[in-house]
N, C-alpha and C. Protein backbone atom coordinates (compact mmCIF):
# COMPACT_ATOMS: atom_id res chain seq x y z
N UNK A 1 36.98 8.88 14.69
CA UNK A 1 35.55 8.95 14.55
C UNK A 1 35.13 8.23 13.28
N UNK A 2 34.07 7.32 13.16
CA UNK A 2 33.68 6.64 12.34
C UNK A 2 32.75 7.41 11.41
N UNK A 3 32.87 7.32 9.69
CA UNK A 3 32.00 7.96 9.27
C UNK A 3 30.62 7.20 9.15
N UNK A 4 29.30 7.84 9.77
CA UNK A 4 27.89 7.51 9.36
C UNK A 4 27.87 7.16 7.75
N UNK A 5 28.33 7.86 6.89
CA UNK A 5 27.89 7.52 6.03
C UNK A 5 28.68 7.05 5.03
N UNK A 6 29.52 6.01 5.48
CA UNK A 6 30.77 5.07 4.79
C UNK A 6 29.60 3.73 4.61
N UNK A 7 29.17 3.35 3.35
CA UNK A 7 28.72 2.30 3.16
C UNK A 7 29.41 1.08 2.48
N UNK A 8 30.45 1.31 2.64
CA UNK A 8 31.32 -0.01 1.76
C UNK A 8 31.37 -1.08 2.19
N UNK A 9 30.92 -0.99 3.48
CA UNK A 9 30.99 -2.67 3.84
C UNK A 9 29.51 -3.09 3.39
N UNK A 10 28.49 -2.89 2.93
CA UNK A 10 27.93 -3.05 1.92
C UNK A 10 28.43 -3.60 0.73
N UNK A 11 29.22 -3.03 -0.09
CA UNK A 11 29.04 -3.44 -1.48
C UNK A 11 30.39 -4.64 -1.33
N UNK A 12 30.91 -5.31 -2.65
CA UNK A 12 31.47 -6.41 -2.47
C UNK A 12 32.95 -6.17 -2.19
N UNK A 13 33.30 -7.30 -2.41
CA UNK A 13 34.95 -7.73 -1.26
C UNK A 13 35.54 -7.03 -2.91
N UNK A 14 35.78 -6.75 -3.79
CA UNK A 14 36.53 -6.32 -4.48
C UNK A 14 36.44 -4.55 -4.68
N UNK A 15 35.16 -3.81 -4.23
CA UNK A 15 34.90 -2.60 -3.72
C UNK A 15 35.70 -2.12 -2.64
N UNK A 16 35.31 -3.44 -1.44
CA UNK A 16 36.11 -2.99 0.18
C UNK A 16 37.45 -3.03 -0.39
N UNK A 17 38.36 -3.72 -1.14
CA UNK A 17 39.59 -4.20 -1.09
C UNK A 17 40.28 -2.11 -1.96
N UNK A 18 39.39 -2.24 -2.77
CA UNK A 18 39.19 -0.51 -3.72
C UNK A 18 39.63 0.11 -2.59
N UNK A 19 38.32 0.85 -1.72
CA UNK A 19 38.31 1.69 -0.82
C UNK A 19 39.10 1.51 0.13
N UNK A 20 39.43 0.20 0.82
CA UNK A 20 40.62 0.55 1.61
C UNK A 20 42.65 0.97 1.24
N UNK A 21 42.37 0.06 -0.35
CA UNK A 21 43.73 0.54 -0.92
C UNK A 21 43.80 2.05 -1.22
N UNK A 22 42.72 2.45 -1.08
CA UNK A 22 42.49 4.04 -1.70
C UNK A 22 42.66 5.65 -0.47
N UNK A 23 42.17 4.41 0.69
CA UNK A 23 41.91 5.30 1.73
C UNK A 23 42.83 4.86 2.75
N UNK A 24 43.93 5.36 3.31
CA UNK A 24 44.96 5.06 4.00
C UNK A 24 44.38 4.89 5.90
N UNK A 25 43.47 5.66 5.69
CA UNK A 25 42.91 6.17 7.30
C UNK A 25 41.95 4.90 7.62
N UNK A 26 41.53 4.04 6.48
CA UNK A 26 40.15 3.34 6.89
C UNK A 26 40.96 2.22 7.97
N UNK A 27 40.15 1.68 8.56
CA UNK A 27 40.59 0.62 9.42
C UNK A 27 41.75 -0.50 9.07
N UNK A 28 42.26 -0.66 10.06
CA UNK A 28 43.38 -1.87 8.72
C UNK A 28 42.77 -3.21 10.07
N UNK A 29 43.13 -4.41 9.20
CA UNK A 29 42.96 -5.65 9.98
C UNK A 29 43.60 -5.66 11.35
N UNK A 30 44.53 -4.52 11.60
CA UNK A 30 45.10 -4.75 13.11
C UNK A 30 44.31 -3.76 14.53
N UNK A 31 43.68 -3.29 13.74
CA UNK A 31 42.33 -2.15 14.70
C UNK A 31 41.03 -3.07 15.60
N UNK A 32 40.89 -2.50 16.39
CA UNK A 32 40.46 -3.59 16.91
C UNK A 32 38.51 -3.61 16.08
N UNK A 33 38.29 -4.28 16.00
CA UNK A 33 36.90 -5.41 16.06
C UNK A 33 35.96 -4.18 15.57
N UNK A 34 35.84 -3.43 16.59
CA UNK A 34 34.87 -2.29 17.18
C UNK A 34 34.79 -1.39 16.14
N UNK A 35 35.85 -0.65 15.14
CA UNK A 35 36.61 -0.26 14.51
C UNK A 35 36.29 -0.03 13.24
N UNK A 36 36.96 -1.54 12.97
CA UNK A 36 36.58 -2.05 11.77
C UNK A 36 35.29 -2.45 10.94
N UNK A 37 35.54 -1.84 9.06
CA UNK A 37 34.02 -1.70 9.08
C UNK A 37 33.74 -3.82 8.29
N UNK A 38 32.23 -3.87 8.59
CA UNK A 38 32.08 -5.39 8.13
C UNK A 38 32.07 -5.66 6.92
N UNK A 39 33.11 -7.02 7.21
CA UNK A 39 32.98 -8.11 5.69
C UNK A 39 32.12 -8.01 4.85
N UNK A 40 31.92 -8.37 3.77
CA UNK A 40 30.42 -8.77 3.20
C UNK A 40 30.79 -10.23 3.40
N UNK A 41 29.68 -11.19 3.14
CA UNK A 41 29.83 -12.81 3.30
C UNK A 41 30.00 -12.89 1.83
N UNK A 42 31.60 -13.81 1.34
CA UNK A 42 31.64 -14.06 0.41
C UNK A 42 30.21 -14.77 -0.63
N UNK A 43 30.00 -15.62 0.03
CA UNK A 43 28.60 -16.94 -0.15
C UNK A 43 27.90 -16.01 -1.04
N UNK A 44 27.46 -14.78 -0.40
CA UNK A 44 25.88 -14.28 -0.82
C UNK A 44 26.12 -13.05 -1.46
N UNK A 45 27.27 -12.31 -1.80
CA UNK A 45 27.98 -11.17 -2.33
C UNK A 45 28.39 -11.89 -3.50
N UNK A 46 27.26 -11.47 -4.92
CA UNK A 46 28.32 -11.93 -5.73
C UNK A 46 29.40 -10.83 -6.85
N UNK A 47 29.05 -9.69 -6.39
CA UNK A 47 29.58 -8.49 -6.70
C UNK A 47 28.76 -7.95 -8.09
N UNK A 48 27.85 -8.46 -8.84
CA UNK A 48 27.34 -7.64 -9.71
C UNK A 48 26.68 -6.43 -9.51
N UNK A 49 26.66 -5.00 -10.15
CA UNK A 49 26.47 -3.86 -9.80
C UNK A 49 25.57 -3.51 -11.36
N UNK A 50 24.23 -3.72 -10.95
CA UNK A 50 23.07 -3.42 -11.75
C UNK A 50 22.96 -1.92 -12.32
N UNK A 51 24.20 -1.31 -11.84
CA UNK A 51 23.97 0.11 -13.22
C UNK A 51 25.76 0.19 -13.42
N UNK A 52 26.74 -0.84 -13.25
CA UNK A 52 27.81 -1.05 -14.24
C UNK A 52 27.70 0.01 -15.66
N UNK A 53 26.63 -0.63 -16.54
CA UNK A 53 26.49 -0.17 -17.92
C UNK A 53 25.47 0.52 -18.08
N UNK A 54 25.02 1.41 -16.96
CA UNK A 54 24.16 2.19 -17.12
C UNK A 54 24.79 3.52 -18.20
N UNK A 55 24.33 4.43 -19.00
CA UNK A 55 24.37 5.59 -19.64
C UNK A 55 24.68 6.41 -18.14
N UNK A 56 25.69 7.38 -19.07
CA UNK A 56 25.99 8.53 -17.87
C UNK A 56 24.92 9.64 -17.75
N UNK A 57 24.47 10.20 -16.60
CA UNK A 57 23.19 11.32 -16.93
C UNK A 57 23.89 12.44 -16.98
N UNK A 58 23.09 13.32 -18.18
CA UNK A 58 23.52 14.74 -18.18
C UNK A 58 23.11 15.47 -17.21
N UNK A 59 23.64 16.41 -17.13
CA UNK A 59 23.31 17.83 -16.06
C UNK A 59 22.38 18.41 -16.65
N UNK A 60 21.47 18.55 -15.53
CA UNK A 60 20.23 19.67 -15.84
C UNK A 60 20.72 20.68 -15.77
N UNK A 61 19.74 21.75 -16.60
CA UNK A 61 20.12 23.11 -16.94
C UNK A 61 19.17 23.89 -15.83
N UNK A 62 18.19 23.38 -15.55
CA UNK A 62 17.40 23.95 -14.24
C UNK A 62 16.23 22.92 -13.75
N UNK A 63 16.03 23.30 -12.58
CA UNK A 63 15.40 22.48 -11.64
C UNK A 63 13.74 22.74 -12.18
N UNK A 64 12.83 22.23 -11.87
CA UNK A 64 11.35 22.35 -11.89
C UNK A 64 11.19 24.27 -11.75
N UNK A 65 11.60 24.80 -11.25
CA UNK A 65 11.05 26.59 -11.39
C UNK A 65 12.42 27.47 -11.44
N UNK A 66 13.16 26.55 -12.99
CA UNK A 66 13.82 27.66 -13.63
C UNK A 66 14.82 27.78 -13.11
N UNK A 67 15.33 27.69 -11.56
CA UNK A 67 16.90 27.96 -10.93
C UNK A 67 17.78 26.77 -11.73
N UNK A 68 18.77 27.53 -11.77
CA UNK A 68 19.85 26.19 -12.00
C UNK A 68 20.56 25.26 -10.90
N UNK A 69 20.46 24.21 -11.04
CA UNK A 69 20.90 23.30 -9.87
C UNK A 69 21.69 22.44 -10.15
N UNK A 70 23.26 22.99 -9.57
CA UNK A 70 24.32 22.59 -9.55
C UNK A 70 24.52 21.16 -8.83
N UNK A 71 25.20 20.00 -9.66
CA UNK A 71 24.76 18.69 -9.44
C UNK A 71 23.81 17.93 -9.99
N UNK A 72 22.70 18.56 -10.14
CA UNK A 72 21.27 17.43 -10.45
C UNK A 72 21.49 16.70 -11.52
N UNK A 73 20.88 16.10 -12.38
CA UNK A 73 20.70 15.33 -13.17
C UNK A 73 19.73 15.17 -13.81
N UNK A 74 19.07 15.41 -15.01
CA UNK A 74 17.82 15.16 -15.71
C UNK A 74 17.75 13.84 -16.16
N UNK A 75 16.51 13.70 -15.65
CA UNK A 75 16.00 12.63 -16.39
C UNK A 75 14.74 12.72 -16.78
N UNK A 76 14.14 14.07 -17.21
CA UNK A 76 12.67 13.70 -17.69
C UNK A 76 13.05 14.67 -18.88
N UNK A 77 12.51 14.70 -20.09
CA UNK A 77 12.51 15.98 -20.70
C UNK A 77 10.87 17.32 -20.14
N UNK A 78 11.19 18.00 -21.02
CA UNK A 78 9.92 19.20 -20.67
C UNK A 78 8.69 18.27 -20.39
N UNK A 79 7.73 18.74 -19.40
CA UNK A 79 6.32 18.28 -19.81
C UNK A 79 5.61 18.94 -20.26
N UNK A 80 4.56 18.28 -20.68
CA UNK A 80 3.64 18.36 -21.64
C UNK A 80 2.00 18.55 -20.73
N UNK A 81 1.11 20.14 -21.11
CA UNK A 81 0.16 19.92 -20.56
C UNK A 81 -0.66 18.98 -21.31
N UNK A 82 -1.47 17.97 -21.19
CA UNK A 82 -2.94 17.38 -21.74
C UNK A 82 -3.91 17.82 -21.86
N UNK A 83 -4.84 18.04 -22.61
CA UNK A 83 -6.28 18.33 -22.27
C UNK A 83 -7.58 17.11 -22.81
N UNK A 84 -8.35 17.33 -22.49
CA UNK A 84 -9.11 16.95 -23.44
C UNK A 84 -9.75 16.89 -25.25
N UNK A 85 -9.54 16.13 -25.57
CA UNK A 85 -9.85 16.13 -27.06
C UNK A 85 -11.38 16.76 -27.35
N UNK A 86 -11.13 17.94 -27.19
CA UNK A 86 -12.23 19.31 -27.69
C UNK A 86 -13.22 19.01 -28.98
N UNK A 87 -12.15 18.37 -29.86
CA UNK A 87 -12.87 18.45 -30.94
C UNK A 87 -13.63 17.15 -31.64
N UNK A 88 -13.51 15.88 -31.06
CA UNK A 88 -14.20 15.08 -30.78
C UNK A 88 -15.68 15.21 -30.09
N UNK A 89 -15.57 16.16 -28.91
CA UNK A 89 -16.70 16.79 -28.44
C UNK A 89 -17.45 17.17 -29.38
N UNK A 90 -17.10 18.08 -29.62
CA UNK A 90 -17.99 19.40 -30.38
C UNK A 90 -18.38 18.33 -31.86
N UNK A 91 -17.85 17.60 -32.43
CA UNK A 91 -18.56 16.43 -33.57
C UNK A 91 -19.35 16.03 -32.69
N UNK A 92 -19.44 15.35 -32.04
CA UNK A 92 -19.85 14.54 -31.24
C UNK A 92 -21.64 15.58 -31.49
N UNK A 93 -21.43 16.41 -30.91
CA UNK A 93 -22.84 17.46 -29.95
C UNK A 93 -23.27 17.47 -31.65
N UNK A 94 -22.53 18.50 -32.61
CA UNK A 94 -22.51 18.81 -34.43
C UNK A 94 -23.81 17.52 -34.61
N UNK A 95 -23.16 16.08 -34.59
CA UNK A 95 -23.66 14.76 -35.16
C UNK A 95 -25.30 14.79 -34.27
N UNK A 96 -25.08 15.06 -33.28
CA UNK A 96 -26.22 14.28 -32.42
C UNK A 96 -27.32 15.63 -32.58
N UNK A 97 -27.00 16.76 -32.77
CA UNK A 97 -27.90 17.66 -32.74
C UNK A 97 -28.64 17.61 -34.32
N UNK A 98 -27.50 17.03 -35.59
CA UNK A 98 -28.02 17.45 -36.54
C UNK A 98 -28.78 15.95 -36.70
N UNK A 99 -28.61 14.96 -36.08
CA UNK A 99 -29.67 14.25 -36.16
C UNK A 99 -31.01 14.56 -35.08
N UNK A 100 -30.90 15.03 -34.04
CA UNK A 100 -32.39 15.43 -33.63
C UNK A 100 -33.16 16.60 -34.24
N UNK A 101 -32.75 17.56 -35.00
CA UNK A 101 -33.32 18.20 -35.89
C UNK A 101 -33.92 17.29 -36.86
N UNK A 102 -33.10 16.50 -37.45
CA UNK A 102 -33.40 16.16 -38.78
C UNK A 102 -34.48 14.71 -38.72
N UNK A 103 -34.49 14.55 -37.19
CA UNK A 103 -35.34 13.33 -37.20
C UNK A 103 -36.83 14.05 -36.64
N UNK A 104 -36.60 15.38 -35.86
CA UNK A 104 -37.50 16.30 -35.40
C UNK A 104 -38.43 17.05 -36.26
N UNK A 105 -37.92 17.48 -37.20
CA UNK A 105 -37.91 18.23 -38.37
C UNK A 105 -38.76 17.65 -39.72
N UNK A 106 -37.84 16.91 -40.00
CA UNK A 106 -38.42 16.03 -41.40
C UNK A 106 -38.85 14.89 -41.66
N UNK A 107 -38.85 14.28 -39.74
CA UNK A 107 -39.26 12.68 -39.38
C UNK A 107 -40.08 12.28 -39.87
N UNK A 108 -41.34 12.82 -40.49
CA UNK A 108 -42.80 12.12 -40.85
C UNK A 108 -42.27 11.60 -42.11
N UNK A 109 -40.78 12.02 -42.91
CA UNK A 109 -40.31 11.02 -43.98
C UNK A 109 -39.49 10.07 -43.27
N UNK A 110 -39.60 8.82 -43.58
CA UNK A 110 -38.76 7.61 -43.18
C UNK A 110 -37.53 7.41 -43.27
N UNK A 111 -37.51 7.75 -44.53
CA UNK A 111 -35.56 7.93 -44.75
C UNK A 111 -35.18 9.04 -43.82
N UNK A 112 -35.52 10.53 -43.68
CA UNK A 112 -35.29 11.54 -42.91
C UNK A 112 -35.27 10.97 -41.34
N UNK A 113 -35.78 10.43 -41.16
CA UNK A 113 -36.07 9.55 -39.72
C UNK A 113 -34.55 8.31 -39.37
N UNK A 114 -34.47 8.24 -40.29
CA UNK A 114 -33.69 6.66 -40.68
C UNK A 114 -32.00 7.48 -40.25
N UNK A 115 -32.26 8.64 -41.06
CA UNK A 115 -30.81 9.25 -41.17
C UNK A 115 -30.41 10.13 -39.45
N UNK A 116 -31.78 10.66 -38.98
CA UNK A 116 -31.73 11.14 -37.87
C UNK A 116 -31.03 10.20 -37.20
N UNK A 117 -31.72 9.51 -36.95
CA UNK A 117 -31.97 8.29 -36.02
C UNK A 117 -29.99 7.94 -36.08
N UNK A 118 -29.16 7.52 -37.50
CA UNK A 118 -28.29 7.12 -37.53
C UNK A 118 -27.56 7.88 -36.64
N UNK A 119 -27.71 9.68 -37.17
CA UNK A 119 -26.63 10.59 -36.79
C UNK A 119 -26.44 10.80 -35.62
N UNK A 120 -27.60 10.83 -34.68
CA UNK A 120 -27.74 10.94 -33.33
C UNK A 120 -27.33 9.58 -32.21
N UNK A 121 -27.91 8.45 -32.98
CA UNK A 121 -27.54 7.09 -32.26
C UNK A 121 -26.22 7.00 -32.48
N UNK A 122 -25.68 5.85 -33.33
CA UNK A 122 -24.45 5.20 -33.82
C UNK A 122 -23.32 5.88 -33.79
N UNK A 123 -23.58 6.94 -34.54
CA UNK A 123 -22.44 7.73 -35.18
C UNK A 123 -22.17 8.64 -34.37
N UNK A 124 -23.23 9.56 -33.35
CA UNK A 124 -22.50 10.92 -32.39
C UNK A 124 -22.08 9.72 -31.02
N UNK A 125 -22.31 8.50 -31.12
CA UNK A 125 -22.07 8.14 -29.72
C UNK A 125 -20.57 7.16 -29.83
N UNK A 126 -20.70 7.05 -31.40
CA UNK A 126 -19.41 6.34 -31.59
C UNK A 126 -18.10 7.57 -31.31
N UNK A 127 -18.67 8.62 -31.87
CA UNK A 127 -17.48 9.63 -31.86
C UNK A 127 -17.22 10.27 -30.36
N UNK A 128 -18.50 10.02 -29.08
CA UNK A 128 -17.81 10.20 -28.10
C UNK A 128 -16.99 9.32 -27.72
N UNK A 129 -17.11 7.94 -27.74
CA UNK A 129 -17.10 6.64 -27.73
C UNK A 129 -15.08 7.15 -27.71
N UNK A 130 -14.75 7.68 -29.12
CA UNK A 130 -13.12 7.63 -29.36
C UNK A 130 -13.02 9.04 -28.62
N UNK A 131 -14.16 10.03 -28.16
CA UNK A 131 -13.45 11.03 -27.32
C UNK A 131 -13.15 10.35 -25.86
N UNK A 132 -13.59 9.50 -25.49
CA UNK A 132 -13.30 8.59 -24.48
C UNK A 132 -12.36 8.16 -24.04
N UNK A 133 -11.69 7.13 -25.11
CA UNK A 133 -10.57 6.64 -25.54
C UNK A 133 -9.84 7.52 -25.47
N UNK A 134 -9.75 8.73 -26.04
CA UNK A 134 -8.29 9.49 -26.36
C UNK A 134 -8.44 10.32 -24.97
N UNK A 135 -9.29 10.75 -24.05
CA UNK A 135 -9.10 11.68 -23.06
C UNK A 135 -8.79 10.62 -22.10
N UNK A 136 -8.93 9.45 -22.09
CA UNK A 136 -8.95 8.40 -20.65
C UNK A 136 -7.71 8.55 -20.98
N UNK A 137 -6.83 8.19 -22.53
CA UNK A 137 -4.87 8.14 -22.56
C UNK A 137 -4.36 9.25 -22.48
N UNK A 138 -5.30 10.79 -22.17
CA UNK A 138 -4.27 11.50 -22.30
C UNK A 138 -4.35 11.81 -20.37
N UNK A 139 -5.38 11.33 -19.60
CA UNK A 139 -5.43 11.13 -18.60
C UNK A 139 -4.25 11.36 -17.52
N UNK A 140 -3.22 9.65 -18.15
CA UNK A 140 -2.22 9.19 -17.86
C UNK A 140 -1.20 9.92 -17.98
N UNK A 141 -1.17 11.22 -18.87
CA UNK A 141 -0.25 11.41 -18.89
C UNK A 141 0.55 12.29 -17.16
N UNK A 142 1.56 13.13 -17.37
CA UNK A 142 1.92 13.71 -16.60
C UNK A 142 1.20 14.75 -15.80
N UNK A 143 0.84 15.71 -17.32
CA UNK A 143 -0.29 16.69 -16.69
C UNK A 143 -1.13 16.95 -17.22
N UNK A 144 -2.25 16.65 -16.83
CA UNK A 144 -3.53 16.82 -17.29
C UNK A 144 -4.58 18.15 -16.72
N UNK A 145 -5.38 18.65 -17.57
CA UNK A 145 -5.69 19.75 -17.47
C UNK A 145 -7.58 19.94 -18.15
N UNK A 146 -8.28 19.63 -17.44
CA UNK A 146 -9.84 20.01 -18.42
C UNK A 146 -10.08 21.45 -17.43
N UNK A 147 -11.17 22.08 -18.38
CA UNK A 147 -11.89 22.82 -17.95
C UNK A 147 -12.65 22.10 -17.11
N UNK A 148 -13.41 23.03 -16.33
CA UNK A 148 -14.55 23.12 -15.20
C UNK A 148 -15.46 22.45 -16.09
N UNK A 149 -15.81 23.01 -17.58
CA UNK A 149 -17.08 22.69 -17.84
C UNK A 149 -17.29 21.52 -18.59
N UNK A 150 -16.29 20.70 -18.76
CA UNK A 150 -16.19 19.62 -19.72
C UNK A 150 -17.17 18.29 -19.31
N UNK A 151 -17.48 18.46 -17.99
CA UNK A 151 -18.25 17.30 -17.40
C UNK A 151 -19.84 17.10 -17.81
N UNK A 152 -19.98 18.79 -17.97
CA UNK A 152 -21.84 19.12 -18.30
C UNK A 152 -21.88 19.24 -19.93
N UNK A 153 -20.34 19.30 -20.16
CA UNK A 153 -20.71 19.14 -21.79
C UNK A 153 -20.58 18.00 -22.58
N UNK A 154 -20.41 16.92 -22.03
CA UNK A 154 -19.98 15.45 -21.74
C UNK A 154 -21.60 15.09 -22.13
N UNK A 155 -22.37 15.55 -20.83
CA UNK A 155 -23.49 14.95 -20.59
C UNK A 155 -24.35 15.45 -21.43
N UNK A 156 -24.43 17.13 -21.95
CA UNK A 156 -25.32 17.51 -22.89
C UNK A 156 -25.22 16.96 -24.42
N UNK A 157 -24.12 16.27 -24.70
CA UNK A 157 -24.10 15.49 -25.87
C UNK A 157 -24.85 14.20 -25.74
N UNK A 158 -24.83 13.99 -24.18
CA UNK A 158 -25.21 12.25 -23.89
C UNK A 158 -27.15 12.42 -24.08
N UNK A 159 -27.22 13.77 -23.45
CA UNK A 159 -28.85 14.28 -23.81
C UNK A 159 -29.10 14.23 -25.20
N UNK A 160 -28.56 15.03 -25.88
CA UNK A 160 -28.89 15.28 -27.19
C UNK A 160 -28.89 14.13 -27.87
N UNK A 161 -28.10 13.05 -27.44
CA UNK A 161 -28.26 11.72 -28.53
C UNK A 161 -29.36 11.67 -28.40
N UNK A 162 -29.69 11.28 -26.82
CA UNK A 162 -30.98 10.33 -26.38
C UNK A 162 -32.42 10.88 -26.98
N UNK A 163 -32.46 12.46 -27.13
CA UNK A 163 -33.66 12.99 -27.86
C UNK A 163 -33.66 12.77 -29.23
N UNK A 164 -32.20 12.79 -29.69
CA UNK A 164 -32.16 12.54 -31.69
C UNK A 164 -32.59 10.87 -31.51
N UNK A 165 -32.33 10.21 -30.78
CA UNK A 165 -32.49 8.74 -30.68
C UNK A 165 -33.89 8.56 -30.84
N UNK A 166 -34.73 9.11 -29.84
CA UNK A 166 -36.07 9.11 -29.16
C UNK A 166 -36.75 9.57 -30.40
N UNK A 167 -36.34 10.65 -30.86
CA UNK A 167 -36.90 11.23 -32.13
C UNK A 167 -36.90 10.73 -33.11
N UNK A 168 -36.14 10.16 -33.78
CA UNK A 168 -36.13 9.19 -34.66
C UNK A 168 -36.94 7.97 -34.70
N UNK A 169 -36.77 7.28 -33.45
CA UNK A 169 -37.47 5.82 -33.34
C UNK A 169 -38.27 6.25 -33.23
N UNK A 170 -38.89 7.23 -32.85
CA UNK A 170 -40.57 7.41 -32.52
C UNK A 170 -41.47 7.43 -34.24
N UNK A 171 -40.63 8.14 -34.93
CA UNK A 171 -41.07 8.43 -36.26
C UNK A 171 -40.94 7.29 -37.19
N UNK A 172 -39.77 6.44 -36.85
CA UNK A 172 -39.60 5.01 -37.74
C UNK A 172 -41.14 4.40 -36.98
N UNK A 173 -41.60 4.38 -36.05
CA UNK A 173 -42.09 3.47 -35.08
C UNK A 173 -43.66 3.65 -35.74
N UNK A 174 -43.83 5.25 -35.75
CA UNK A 174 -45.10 5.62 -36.55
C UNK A 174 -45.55 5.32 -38.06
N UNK A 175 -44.33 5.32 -39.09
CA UNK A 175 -44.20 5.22 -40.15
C UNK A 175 -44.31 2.97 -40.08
N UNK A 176 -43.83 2.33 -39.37
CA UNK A 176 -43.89 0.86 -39.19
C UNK A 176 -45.68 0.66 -38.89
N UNK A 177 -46.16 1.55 -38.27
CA UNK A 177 -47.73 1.28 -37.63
C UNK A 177 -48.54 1.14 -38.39
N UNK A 178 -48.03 2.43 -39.41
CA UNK A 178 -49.12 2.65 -40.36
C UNK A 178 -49.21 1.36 -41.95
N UNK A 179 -47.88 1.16 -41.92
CA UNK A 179 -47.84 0.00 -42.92
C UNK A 179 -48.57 -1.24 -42.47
């Protein structure tokens, strides 16, 4: 009986020549045709074996839920949950709120207006700007993990600019009229 899952006539003529010096039972050249397992074509076999110099893998100590699994092989270390960069947020909302107060608040002065205007525009949108950046790379990673509510708190920072924004320019805009 032929084994299904004898692949050596696959790999090269110095493998087959291995396995049959090794294995007394495999076919010998006097068996008939039917039998015997196939050549490789010298021509197109050039025998290089692309993990030769591969590193040997260690044995895992347990599988994905903790059993130990006799045989396996690791190749990942622990993962790592991701989340979102929280605290980029919360500057982010900090910057943009304390400029719509402060452009809300004390706007009828120009500089007070000027500074609103900065904290809420430039500066809270730059700092979502790198919460962006760092949650899109931690994205990628393996496992990623936000809260439910991170999407509406995303957007209530994107509000709050637009009123410290609005608030501000409106007061630079009044303070420009009157000059």
């Amino acid at each position: 009986m032929v084994d299904p899952f004898d692949f050596t006539d696959f790999g090269s003529p110095r493998t087959l020549a291995r396995t049959l010096a090794s294995n007394p039972a495999a076919p010998s050249p006097g068996k008939p045709a039917a039998l015997q397992p196939l050549q490789p074509d010298p021509k197109l076999d050039t025998g290089f074996d692309p993990f030769a110099d591969a590193a040997p893998t260690k044995p895992a100590a347990q599988d994905a839920f903790g059993v130990t699994a006799p045989g396996a092989t690791a190749s990942v270390g622990s993962l790592t949950l991701a989340r979102p960069p929280l605290r980029y947020l919360g500057l982010a909302i900090v910057l943009a709120a304390a400029g719509a107060v402060t452009a809300g608040v004390w706007g009828s002065a120009v500089v007070a207006a000027g500074i609103g205007w900065l904290l809420a525009g430039p500066v809270a949108i730059g700092v979502l700007a790198v919460y962006t950046l760092v949650d899109t790379r931690r994205r990628t990673d393996a496992v990623y993990s936000a809260p439910s509510w991170i999407g509406a708190a995303y957007w209530t920072v994107v509000v709050v600019c637009l009123i410290g924004i609005a608030a501000g320019a409106w007061e630079l805009a009044l303070w420009a009229g009157r000059r």
